[in-house]
Protein backbone atom coordinates (compact mmCIF):
# COMPACT_ATOMS: atom_id res chain seq x y z
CA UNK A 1 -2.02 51.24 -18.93
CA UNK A 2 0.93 48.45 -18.92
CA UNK A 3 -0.06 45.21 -20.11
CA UNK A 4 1.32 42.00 -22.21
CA UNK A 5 1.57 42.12 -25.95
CA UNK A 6 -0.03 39.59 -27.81
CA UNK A 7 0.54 38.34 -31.46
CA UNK A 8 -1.97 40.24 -33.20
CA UNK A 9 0.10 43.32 -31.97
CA UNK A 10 3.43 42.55 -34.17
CA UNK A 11 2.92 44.99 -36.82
CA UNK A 12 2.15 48.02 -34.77
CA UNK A 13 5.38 46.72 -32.19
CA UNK A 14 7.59 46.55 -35.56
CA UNK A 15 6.62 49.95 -36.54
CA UNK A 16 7.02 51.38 -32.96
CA UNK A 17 10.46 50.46 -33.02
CA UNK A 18 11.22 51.54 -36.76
CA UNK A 19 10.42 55.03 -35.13
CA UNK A 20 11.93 55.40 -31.64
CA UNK A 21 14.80 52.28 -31.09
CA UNK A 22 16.30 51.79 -34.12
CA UNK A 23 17.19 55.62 -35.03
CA UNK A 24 18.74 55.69 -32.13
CA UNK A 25 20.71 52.26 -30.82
CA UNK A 26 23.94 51.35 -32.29
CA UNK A 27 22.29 48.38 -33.62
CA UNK A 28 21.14 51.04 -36.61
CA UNK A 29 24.87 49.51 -38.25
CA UNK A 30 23.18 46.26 -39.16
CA UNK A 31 19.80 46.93 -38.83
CA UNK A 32 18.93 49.71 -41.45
CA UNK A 33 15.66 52.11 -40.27
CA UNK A 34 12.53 53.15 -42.40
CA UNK A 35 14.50 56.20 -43.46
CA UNK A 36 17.28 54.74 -44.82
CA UNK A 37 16.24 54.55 -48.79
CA UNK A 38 19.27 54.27 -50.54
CA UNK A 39 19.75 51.15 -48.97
CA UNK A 40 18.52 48.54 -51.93
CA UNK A 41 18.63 45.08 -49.08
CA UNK A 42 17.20 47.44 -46.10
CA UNK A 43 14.00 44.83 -46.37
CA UNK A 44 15.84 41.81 -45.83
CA UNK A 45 18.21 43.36 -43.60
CA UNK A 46 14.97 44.62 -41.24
CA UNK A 47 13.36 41.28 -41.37
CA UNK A 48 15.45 39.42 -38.56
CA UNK A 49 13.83 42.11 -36.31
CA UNK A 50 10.60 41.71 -37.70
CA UNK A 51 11.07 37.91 -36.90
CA UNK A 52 12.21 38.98 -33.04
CA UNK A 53 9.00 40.54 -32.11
CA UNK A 54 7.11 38.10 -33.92
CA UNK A 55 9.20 35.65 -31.36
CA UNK A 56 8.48 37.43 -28.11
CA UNK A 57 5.04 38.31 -28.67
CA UNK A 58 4.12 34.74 -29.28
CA UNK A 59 5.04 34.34 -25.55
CA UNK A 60 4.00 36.17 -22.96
CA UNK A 61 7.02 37.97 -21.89
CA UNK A 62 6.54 41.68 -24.07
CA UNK A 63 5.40 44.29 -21.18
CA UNK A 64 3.72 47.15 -23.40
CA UNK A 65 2.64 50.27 -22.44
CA UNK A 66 -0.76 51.61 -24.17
CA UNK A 67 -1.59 56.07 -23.76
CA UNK A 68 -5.86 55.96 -22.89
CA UNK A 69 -5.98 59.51 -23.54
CA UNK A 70 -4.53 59.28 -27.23
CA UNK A 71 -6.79 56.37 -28.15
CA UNK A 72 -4.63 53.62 -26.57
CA UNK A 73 -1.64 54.50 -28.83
CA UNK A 74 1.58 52.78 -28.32
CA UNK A 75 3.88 54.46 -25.87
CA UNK A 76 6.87 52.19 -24.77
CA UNK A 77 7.60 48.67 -25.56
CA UNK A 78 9.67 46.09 -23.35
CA UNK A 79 10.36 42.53 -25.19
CA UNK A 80 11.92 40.29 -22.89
CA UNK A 81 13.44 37.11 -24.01
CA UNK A 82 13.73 33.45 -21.81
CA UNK A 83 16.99 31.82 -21.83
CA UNK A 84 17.21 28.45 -20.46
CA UNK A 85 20.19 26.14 -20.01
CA UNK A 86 19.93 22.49 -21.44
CA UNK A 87 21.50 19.48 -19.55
CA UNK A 88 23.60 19.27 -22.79
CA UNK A 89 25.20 22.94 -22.55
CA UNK A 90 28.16 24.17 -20.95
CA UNK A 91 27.14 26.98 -17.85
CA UNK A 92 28.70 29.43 -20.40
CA UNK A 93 26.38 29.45 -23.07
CA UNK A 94 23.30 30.41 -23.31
CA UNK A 95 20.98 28.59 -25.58
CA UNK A 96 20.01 30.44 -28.71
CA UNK A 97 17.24 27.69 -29.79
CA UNK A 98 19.46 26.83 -33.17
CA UNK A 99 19.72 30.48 -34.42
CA UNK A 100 15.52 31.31 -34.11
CA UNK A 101 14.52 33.96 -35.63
CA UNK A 102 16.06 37.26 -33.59
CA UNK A 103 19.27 35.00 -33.01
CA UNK A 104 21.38 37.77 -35.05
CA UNK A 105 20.11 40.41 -32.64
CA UNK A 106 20.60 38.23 -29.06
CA UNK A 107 24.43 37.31 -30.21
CA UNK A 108 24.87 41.00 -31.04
CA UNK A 109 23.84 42.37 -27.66
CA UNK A 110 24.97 39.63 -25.88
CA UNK A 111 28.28 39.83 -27.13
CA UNK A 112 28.40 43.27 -25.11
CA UNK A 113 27.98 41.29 -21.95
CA UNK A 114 29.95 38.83 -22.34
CA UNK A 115 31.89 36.81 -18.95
CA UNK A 116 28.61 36.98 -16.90
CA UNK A 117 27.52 33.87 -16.62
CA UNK A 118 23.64 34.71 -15.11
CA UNK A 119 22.94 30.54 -14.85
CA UNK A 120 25.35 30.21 -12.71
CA UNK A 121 25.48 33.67 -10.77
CA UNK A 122 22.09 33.00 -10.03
CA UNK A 123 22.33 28.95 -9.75
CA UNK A 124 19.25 28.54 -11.96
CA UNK A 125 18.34 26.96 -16.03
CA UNK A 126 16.07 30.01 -16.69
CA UNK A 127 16.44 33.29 -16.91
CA UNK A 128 14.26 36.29 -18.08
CA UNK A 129 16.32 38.94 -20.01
CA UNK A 130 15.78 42.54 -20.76
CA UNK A 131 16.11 43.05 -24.40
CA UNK A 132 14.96 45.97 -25.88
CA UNK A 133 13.38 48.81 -24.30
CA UNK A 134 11.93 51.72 -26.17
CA UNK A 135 10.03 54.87 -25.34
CA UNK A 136 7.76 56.96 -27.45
CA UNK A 137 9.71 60.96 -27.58
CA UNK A 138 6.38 62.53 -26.28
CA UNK A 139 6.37 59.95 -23.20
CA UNK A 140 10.26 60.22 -21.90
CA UNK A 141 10.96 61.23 -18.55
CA UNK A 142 7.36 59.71 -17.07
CA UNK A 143 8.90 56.69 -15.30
CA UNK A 144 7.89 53.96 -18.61
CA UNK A 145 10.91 52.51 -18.41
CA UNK A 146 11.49 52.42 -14.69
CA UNK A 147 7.70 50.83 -14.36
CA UNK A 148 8.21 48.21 -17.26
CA UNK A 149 11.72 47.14 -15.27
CA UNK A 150 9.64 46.67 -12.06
CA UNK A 151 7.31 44.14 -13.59
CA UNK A 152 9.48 42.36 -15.57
């Protein structure tokens, strides 16, 4: 059962991705995961993400995906993020809203993209983005992800 996440969901969104996208997303290097102990500022360093799905689930643009037959536990997450283009702003840049909270995370993905230029590609001053997408293990391979694309 797909449907949008809502702020009273942010701890059990934070925790879903402590266990399935952090452990395993490059993003681990600045972002340390619940296992990581030894690490003294792990806290502080896991609060920007903390901050991000606070962010998206204040809007409604998080597709989440809920198991009925395992008492509507968590099974995959999607957190999209809006960009939109000011009157003030070059076509190259998107706008970051003054470094919000999750800014660290958008530059850092972004930054793998970089040269497309979606506002203009498209000729539009909005655009949805796919930001993180994350899976529970025991629900891989049942067409989550594909779904949450399609209805984003």
């Amino acid at each position: 059962m797909a449907n949008i996440g809502r702020p009273r969901e942010i701890q059990e969104v934070f925790d879903f991705l402590q266990r399935y996208f952090l452990p395993s997303t490059p993003i681990r290097q600045v972002t340390p995961c619940s296992d990581d102990a030894e690490d003294e500022h792990a806290p502080a360093k896991q609060l920007w993400i903390l901050e991000l799905v606070k962010e998206s689930l204040s809007m409604p643009f998080t597709i989440m995906v809920r198991d009925p037959a395992a008492e509507n536990r968590l099974a995959a997450v999607l957190i999209n993020t809006m960009q939109e283009r000011s009157q003030s702003q070059s076509a190259d840049e998107p706008v970051d809203s003054d470094r919000s909270p999750g800014w660290l995370a958008r530059s850092f993905l972004s930054s793998l993209s970089q040269g497309i230029d979606i506002f203009s590609l498209y000729n539009t001053d909005r655009v949805l983005g796919i930001f993180i997408v994350s899976v529970g293990n025991e629900y891989g391979r049942l067409g989550l992800a594909t779904k949450m694309f399609q209805l984003s």
